[in-house]
N, C-alpha and C. Protein backbone atom coordinates (compact mmCIF):
# COMPACT_ATOMS: atom_id res chain seq x y z
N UNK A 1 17.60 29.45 42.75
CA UNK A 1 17.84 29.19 44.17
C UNK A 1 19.31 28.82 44.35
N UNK A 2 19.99 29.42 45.60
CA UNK A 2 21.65 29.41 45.90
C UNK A 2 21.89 27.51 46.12
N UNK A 3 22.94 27.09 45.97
CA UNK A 3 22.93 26.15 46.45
C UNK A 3 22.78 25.46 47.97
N UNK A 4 23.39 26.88 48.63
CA UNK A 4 23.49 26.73 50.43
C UNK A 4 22.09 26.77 51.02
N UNK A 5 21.13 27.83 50.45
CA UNK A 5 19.59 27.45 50.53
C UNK A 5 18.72 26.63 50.10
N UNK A 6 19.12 25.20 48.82
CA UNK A 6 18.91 24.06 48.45
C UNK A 6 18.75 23.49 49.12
N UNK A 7 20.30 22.99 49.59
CA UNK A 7 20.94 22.06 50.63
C UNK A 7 20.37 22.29 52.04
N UNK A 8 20.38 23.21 52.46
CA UNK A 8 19.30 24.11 53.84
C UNK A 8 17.90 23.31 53.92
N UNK A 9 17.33 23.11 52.80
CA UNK A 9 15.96 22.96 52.91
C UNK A 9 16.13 22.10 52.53
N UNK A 10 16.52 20.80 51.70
CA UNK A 10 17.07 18.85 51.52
C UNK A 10 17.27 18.81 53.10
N UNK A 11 18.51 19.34 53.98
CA UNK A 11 18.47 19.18 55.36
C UNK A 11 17.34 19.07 56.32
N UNK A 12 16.84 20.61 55.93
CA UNK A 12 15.55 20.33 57.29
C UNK A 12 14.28 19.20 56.52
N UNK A 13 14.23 19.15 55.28
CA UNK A 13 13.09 18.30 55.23
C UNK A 13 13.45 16.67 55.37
N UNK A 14 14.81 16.41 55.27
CA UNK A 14 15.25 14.86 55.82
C UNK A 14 15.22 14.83 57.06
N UNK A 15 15.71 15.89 58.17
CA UNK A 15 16.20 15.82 59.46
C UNK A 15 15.07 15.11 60.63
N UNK A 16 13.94 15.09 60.04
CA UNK A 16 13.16 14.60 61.34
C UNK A 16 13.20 12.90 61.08
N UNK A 17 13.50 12.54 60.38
CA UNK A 17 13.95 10.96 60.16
C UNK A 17 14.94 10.38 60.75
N UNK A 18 15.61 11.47 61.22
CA UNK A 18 16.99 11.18 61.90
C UNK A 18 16.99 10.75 63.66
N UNK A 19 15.59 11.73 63.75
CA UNK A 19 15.42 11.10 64.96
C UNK A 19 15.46 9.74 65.77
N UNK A 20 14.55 8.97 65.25
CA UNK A 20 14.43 7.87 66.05
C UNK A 20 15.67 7.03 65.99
N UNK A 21 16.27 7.06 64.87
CA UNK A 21 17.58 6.42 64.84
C UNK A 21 18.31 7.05 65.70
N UNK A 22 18.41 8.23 66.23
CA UNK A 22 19.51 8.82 67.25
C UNK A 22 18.82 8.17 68.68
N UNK A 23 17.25 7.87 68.77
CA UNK A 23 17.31 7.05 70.32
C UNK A 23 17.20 5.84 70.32
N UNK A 24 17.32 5.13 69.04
CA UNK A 24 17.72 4.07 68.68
C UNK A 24 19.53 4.05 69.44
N UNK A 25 20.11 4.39 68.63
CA UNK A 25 21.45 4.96 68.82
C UNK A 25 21.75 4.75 70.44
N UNK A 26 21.00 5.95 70.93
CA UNK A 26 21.94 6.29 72.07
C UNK A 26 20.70 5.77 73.64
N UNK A 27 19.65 5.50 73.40
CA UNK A 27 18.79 4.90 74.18
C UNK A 27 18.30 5.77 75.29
N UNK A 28 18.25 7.04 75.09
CA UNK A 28 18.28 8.28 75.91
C UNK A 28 17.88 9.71 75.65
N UNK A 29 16.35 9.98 75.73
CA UNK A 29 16.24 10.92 75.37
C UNK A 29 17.22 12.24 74.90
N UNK A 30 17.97 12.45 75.61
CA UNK A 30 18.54 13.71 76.36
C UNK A 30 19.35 13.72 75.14
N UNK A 31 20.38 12.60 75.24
CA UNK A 31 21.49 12.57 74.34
C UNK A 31 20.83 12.08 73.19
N UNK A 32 20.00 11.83 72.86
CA UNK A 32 19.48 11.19 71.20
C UNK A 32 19.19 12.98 70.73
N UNK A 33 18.96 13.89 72.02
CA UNK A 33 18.63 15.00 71.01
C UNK A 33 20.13 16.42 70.81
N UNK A 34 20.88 15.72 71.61
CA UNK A 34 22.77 15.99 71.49
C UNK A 34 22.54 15.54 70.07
N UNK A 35 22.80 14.56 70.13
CA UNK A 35 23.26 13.88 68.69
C UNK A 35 22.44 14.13 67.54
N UNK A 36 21.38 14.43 67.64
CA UNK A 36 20.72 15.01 66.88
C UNK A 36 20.94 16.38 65.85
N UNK A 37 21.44 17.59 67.31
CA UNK A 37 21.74 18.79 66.81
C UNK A 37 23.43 18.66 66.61
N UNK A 38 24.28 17.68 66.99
CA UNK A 38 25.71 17.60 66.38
C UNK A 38 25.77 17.35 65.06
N UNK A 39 24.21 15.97 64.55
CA UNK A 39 25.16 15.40 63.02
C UNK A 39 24.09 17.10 62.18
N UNK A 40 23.42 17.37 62.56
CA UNK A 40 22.74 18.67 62.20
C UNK A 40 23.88 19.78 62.06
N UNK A 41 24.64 19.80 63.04
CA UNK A 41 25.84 20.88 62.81
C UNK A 41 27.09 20.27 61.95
N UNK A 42 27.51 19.20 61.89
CA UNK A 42 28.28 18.36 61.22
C UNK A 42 27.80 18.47 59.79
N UNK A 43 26.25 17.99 59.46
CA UNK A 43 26.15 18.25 58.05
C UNK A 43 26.27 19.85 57.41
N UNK A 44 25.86 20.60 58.29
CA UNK A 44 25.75 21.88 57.65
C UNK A 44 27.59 22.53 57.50
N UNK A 45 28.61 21.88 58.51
CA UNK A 45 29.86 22.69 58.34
C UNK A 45 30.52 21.97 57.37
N UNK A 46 29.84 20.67 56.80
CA UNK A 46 30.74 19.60 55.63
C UNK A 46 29.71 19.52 54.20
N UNK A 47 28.67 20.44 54.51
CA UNK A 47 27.44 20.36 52.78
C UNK A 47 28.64 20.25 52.31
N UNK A 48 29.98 21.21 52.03
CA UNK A 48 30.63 20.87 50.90
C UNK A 48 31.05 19.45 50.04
N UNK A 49 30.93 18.71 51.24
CA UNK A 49 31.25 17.09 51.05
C UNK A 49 30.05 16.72 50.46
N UNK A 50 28.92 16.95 50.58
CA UNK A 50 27.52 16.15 50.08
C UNK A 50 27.61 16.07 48.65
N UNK A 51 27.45 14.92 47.67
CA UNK A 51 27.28 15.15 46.77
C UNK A 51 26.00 14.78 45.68
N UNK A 52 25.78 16.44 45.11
CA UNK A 52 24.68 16.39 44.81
C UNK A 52 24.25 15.05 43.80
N UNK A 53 23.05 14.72 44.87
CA UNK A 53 22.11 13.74 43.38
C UNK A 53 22.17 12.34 44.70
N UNK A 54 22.89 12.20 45.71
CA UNK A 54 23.23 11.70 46.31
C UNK A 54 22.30 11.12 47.16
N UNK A 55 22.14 9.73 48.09
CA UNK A 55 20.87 9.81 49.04
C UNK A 55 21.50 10.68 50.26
N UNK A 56 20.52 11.81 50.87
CA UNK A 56 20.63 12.44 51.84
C UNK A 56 20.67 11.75 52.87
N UNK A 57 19.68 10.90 53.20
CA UNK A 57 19.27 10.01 54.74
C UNK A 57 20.17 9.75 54.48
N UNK A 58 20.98 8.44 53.92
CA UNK A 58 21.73 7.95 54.02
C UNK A 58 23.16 8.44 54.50
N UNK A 59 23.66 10.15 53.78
CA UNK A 59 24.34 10.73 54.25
C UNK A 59 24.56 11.03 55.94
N UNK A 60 23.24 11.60 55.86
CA UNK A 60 23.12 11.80 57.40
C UNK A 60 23.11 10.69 58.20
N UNK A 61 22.60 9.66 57.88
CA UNK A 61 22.35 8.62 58.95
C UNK A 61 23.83 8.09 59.19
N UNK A 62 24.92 8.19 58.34
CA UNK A 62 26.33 8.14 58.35
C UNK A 62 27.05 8.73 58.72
N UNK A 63 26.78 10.04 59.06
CA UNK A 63 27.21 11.14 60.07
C UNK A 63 26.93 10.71 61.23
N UNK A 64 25.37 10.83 61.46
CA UNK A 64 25.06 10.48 62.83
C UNK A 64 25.52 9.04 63.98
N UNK A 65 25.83 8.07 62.68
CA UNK A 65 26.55 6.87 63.32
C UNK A 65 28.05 7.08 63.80
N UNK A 66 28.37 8.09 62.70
CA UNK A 66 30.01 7.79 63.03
C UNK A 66 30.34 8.91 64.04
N UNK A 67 29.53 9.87 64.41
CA UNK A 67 29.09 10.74 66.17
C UNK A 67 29.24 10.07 66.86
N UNK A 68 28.15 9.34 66.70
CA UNK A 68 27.68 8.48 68.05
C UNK A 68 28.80 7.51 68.41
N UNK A 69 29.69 6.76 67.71
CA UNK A 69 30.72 5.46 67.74
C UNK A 69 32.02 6.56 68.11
N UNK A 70 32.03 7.84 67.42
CA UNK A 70 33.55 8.04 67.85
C UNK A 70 33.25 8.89 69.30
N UNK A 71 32.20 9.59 69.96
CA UNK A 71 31.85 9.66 70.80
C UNK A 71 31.37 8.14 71.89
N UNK A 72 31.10 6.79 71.81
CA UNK A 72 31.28 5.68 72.61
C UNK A 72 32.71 5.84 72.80
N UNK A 73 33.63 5.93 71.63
CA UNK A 73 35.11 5.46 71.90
C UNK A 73 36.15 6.68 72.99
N UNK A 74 35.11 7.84 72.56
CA UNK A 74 35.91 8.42 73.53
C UNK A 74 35.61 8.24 75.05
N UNK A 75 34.28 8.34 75.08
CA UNK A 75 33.79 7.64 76.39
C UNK A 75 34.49 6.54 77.32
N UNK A 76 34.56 5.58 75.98
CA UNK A 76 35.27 4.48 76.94
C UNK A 76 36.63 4.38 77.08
N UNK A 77 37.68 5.69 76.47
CA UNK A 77 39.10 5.77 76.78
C UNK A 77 38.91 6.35 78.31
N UNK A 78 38.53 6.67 78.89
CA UNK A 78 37.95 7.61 79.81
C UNK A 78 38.37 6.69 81.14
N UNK A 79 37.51 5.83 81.00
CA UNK A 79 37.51 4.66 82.09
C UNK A 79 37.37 5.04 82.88
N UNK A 80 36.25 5.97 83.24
CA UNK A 80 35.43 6.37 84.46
C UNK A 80 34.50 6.18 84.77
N UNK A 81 33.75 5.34 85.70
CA UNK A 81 32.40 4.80 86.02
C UNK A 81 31.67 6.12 87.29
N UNK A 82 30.82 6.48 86.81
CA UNK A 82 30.15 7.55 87.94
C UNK A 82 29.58 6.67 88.49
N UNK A 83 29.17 6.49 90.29
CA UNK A 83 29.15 5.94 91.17
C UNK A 83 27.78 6.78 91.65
N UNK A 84 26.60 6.46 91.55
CA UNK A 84 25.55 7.32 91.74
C UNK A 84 24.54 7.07 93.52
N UNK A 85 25.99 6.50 94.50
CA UNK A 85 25.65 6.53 95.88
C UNK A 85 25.97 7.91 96.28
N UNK A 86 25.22 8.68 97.72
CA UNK A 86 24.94 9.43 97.85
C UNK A 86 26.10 10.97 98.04
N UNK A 87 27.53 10.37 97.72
CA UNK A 87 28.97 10.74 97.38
C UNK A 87 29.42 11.20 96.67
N UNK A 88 28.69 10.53 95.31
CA UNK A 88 28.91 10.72 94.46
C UNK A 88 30.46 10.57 93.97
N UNK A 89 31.30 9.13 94.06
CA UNK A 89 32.65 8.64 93.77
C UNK A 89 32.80 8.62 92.30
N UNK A 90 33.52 8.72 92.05
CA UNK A 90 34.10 8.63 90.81
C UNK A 90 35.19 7.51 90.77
N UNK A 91 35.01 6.73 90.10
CA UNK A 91 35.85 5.64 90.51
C UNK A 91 36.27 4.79 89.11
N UNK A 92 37.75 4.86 89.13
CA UNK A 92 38.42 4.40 87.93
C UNK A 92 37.95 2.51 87.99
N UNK A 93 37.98 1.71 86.84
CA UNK A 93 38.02 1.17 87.04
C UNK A 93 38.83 0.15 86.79
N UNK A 94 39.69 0.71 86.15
CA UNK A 94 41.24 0.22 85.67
C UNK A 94 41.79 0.05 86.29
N UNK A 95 41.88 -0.70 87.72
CA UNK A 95 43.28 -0.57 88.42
C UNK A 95 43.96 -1.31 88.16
N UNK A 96 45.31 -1.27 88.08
CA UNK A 96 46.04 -1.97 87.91
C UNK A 96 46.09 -3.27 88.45
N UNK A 97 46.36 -4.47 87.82
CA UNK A 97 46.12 -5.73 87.85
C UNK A 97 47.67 -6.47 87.67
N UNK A 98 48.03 -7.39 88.16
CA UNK A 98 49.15 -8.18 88.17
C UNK A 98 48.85 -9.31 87.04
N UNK A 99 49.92 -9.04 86.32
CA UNK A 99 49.83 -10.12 84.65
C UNK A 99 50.58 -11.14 84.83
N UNK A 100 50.83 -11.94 84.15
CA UNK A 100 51.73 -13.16 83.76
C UNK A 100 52.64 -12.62 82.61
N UNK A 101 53.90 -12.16 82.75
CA UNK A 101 54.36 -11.88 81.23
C UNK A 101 54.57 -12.61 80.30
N UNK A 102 54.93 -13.91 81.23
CA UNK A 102 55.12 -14.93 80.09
C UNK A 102 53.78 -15.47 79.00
N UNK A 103 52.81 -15.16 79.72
CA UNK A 103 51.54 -15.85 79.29
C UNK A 103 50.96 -14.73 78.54
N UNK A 104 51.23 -13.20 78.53
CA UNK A 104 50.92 -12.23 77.69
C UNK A 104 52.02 -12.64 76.34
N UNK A 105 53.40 -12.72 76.60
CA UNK A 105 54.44 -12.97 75.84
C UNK A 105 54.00 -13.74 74.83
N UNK A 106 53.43 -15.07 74.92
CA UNK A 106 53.00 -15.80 74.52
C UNK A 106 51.42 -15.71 73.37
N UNK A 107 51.00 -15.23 74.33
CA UNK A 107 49.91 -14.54 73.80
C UNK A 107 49.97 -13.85 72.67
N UNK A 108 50.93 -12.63 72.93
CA UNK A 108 51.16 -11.41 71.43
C UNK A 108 52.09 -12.19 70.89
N UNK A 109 52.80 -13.40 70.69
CA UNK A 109 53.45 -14.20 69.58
C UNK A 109 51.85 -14.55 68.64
N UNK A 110 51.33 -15.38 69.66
CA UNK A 110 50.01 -16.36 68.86
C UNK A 110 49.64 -14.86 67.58
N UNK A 111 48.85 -13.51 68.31
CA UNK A 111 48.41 -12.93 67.25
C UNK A 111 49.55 -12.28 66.22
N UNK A 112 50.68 -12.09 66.78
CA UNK A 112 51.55 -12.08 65.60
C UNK A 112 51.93 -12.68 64.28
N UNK A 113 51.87 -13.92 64.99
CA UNK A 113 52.19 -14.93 64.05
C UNK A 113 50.68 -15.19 63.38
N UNK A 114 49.47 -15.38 63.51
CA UNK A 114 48.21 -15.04 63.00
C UNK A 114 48.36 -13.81 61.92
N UNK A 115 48.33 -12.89 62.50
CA UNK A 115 48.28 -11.49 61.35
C UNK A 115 49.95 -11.89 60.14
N UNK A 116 50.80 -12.38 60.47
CA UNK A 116 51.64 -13.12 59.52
C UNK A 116 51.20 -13.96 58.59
N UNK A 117 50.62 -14.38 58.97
CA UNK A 117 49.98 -15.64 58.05
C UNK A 117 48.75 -15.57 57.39
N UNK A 118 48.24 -14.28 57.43
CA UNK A 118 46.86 -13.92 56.91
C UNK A 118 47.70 -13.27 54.96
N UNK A 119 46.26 -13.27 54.43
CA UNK A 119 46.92 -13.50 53.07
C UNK A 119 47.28 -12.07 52.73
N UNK A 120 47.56 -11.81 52.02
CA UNK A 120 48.21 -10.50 51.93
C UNK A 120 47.06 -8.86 51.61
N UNK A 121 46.05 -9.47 50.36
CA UNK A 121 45.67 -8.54 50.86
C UNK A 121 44.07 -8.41 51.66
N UNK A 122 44.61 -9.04 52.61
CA UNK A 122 43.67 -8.54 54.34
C UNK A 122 44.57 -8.11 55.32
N UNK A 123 46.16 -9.02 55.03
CA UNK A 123 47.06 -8.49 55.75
C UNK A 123 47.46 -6.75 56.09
N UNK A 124 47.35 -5.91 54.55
CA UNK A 124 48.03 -5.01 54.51
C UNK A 124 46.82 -3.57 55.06
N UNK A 125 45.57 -4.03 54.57
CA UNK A 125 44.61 -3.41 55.20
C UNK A 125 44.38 -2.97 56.71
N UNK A 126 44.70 -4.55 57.54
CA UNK A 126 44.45 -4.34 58.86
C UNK A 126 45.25 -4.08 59.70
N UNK A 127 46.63 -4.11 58.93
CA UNK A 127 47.97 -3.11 59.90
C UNK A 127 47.54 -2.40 59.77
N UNK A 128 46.96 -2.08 58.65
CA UNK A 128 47.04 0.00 58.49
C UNK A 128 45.86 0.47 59.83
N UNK A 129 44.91 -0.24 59.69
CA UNK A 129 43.74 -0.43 60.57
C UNK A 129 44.30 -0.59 61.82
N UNK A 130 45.36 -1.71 62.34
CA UNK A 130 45.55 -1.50 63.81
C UNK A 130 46.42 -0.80 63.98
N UNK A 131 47.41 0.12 63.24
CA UNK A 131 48.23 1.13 63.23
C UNK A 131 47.02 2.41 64.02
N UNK A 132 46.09 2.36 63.53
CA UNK A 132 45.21 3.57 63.92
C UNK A 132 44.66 4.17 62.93
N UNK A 133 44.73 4.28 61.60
CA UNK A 133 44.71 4.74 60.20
C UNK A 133 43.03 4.48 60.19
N UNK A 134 42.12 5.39 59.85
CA UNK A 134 40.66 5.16 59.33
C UNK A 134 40.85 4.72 58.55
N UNK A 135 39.55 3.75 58.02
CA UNK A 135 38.94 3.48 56.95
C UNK A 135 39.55 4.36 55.82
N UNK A 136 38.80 5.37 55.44
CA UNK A 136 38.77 5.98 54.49
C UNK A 136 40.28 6.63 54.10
N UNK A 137 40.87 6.81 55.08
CA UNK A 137 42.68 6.98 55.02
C UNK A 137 43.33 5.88 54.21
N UNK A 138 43.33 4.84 54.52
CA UNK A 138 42.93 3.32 54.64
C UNK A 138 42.59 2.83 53.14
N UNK A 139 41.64 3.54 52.57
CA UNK A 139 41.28 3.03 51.16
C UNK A 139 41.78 4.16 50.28
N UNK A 140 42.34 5.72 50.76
CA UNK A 140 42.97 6.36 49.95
C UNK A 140 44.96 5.77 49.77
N UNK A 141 44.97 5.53 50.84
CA UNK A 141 46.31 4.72 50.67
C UNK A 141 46.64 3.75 49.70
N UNK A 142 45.71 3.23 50.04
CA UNK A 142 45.53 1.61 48.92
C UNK A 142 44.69 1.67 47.59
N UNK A 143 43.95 3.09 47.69
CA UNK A 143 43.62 3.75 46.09
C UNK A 143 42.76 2.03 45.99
N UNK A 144 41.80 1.96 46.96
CA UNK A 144 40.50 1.07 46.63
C UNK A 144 39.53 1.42 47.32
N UNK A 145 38.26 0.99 47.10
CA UNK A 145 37.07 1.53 47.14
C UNK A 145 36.76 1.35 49.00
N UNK A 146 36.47 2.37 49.71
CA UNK A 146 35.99 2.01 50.84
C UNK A 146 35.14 0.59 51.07
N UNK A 147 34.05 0.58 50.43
CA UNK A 147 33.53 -0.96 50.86
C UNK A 147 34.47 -1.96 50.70
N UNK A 148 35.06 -1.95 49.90
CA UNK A 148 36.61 -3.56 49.62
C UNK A 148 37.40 -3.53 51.06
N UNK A 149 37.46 -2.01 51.66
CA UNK A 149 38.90 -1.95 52.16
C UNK A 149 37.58 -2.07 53.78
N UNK A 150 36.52 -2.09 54.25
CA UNK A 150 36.00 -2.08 55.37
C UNK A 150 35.70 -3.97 55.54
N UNK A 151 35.17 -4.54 53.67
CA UNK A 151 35.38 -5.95 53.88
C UNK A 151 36.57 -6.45 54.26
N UNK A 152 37.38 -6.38 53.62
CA UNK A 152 38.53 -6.28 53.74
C UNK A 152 38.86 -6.85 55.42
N UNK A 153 39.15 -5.93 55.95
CA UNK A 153 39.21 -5.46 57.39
C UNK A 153 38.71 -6.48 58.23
N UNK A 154 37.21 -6.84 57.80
CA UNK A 154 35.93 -7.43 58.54
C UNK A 154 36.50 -9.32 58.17
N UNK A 155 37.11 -9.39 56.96
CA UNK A 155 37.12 -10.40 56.73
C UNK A 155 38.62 -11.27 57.63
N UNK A 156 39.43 -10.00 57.56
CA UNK A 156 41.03 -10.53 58.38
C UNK A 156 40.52 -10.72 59.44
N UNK A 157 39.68 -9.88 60.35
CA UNK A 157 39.14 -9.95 62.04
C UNK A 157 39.05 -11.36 61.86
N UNK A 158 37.80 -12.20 61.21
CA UNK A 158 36.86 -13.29 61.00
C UNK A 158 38.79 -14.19 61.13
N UNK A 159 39.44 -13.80 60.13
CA UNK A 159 40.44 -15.38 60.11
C UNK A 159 41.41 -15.53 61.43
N UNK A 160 41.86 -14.09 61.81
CA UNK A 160 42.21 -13.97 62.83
C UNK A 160 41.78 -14.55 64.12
N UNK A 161 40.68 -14.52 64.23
CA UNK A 161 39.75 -15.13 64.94
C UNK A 161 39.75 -17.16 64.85
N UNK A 162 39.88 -16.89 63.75
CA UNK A 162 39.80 -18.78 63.56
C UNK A 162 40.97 -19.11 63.79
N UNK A 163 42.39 -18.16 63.70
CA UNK A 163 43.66 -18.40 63.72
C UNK A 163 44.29 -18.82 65.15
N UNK A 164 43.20 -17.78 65.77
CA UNK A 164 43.88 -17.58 67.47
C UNK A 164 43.23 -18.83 68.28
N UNK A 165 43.70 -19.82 68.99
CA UNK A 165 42.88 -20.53 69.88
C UNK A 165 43.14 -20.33 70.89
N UNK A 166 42.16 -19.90 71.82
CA UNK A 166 41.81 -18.96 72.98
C UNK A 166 41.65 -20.75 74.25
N UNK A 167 42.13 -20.25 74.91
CA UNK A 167 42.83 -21.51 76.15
C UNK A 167 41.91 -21.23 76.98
């Protein structure tokens, strides 16, 4: 048996497991079955990535999360609220707002000086991280294991957090 017809049939016999986690996921029929046939098309154009011997669900269920999250994020760059009165408005909801600069000024010192003072290596992780850099970019850079470099990450947020005192 070819490998592409292996992998074909590991796919369809995991794929109905995938379901409920996609309306888990997305809380919506409609789109739990989008997301469904995306991480379905996603696994089949990346089998090359699967590696054999590997857990499948798990593969997939890691596809299907990281759909669903980079699809929220694009969603919410968007910043468009549909308005479902009989108009049908579309209505930003970003408008522009009048700041304090000094009190922002102030503000991006506090987390500056926070991410300064974090130890070095959580420091060097989560620039790369708020630079924009994935994860997995992220742990090939730093030639360490994705889980170190996502703790990592999770653990600077946590001090950062204890660092900043919020007024």
């Amino acid at each position: 048996m070819s490998a592409t017809l292996e992998f074909n049939q590991m796919l369809m016999s995991n794929a109905e497991f995938l379901k409920p986690f996609a309306i888990t996921l997305t809380r919506d029929t409609e789109s739990a079955k989008d997301l469904f046939q995306e991480t379905l098309f996603r696994a089949l154009a990346n089998k090359d990535k699967y590696n054999v011997g590997t857990n499948i669900k798990a593969w997939l269920y890691t596809i299907m999360r990281n759909i669903f999250i980079n699809n929220y994020r694009r969603k919410s760059k968007q910043n468009v609220i549909f308005d479902n009165s009989p108009n049908d408005f579309l209505l930003n909801y970003r408008q522009p707002t009048t700041t304090n600069a000094a009190v922002s000024n102030l503000n991006m010192k506090e987390v500056q000086q926070a991410i300064f003072h974090l130890p070095e290596i959580f420091k060097n992780p989560f620039l790369l991280y708020f630079d924009g850099y994935k994860y997995h970019e992220i742990a090939d850079m730093l030639q360490e294991p994705l889980g170190t470099i996502k703790s990592r990450i999770h653990f600077a947020r946590k001090l950062l957090k204890s660092y900043i005192q919020r007024y």
